[in-house]
Protein backbone atom coordinates (compact mmCIF):
# COMPACT_ATOMS: atom_id res chain seq x y z
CA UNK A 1 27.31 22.22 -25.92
CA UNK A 2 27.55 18.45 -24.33
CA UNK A 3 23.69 17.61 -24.97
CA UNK A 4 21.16 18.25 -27.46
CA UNK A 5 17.54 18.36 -26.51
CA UNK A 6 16.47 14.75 -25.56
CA UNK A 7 13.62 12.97 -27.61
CA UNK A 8 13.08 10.63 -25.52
CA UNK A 9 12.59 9.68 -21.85
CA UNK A 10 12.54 6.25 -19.82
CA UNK A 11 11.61 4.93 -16.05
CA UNK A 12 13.94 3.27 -13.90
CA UNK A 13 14.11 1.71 -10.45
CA UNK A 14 15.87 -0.10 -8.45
CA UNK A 15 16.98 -1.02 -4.58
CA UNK A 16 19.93 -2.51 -3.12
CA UNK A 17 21.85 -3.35 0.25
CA UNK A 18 25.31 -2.21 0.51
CA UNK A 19 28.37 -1.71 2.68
CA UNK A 20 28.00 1.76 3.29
CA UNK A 21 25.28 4.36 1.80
CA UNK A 22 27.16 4.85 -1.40
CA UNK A 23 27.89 1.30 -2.22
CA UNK A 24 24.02 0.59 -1.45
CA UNK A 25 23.22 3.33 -4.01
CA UNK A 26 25.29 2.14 -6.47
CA UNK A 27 23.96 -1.29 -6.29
CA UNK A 28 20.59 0.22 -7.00
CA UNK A 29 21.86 2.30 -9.80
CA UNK A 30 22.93 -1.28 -11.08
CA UNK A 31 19.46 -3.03 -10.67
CA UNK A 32 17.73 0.04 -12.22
CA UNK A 33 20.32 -0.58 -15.44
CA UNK A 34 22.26 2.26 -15.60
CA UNK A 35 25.24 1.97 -12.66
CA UNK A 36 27.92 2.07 -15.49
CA UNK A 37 26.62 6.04 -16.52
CA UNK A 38 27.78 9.37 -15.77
CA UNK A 39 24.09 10.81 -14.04
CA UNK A 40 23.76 14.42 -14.82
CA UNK A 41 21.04 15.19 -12.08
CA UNK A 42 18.86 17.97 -13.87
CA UNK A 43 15.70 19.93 -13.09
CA UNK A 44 12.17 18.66 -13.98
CA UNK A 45 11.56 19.38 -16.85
CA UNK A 46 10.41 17.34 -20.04
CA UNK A 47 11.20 18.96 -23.68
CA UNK A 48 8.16 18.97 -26.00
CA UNK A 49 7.60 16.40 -28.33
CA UNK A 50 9.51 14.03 -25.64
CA UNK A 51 8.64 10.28 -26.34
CA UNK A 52 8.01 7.51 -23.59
CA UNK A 53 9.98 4.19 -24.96
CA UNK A 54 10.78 1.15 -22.56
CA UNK A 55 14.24 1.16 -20.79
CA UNK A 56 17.06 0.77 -22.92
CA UNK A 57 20.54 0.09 -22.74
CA UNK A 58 22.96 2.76 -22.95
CA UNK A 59 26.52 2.83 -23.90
CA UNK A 60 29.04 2.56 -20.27
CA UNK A 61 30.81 6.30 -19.09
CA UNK A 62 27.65 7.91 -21.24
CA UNK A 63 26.62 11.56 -19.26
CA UNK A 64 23.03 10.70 -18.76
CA UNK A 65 20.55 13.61 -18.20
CA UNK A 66 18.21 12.58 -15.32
CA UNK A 67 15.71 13.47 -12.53
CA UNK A 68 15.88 10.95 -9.97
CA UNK A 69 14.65 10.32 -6.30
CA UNK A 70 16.82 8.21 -4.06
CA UNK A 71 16.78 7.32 -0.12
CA UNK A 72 19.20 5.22 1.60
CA UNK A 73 18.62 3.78 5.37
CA UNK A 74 20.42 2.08 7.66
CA UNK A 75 17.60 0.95 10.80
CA UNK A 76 16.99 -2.77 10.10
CA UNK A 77 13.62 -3.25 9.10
CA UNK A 78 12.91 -0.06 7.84
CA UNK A 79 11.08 0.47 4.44
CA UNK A 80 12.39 3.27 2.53
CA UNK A 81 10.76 4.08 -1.04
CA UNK A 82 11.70 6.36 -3.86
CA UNK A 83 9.45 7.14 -6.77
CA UNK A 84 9.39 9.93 -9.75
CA UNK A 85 6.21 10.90 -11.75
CA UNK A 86 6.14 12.37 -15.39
CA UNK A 87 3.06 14.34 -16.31
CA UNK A 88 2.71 15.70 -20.18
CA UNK A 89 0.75 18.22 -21.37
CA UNK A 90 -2.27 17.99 -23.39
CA UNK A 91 -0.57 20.58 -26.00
CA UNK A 92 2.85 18.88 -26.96
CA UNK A 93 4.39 22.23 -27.75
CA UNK A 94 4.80 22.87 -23.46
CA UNK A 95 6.90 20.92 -22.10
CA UNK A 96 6.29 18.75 -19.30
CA UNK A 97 7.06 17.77 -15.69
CA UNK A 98 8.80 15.77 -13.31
CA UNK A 99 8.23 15.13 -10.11
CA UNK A 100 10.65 13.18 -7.46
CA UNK A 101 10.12 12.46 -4.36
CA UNK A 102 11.68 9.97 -1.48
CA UNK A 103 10.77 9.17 2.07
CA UNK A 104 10.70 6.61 5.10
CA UNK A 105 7.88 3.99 4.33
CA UNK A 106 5.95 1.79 1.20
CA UNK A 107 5.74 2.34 -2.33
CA UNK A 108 2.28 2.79 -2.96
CA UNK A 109 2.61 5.64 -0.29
CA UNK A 110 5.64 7.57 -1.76
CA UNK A 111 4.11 6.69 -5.50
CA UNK A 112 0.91 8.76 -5.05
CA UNK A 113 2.70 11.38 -3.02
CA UNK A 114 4.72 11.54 -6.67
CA UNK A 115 1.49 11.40 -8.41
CA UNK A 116 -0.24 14.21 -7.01
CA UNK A 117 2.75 16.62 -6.72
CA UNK A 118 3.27 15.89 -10.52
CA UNK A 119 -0.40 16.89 -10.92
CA UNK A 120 -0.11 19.56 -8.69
CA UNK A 121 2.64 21.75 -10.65
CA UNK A 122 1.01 21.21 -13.81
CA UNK A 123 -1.85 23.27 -12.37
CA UNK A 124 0.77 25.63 -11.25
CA UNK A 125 1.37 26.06 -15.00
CA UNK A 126 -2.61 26.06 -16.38
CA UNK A 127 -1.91 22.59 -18.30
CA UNK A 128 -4.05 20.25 -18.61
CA UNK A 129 -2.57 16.55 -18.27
CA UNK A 130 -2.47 14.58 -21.14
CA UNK A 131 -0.57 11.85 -19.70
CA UNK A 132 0.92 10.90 -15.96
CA UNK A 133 3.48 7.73 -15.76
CA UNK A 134 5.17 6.62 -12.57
CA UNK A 135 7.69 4.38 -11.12
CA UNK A 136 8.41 3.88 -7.86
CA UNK A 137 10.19 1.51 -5.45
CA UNK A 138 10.28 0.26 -1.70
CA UNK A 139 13.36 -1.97 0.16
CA UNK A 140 13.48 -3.50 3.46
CA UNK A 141 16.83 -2.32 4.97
CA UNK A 142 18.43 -5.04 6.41
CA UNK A 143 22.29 -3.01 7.48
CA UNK A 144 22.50 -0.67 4.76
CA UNK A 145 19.58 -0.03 2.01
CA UNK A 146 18.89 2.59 -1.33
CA UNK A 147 16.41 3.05 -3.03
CA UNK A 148 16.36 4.81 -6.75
CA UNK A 149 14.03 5.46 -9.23
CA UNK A 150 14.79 8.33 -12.14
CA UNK A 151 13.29 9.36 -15.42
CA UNK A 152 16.13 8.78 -18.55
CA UNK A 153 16.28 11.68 -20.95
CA UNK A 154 18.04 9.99 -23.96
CA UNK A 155 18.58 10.94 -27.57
């Protein structure tokens, strides 16, 4: 087995301008502090007992459990926004959710779209929300833009 059941989970973000659509992404990977990781995109899922601690840095080639949102444009002037959500249960033996979501136009827009879906499967699953975090980020596309924002799973 390559991971063991995270402990912990962290917020990132970040937006770039690039040559092309990948080079924009990875510049945002880099702003949001994790370009030099190996991102294993998962499901949305929080474990149990999963602990919110501030961003931290993790070790370069790591494989990096995450659930991330990311949009990349290339009209000049147009805002593109990512944003995930993480909602916890009141009973920390069910685990919890994430919810990302990316789109044409501004962060506050695209952050309570996150917000409510987040909300909205925990209902799906009869649990009551304990706690609901968010991150979310919006860039100006000048050639070529991305946008990124993902929850960490870490050990």
């Amino acid at each position: 087995m390559i991971f063991k059941t995270p402990t912990k989970y962290f917020l990132v973000s970040g937006a770039s301008e690039g040559f092309s659509p990948l080079n924009a992404f990875d510049g945002a990977l880099l702003r949001a502090g994790i370009g030099d990781t190996n991102l294993v995109k998962m499901s949305s899922i929080v474990p149990p007992h999963c602990t919110l601690i501030d961003p931290i840095k993790i070790p370069p080639g790591s494989l990096v459990p995450t659930a991330y949102a990311s949009m990349t444009g290339d009209i000049p002037g147009e805002m593109i926004s990512s944003a995930v959500a993480v909602a916890l249960p009141e009973d920390p033996v069910h685990a919890g959710l994430i919810m990302e979501y990316s789109a044409r136009g501004y962060r506050k827009d695209i952050e309570e779209m996150v917000r409510n879906m987040a909300i909205e499967g925990m209902k799906l699953r009869d649990r009551k929300i304990k706690d609901l975090s968010s991150i979310a980020i919006e860039y100006q596309v000048k050639k070529v833009g991305a946008t990124f924002a993902a929850v960490v799973l870490w050990d």
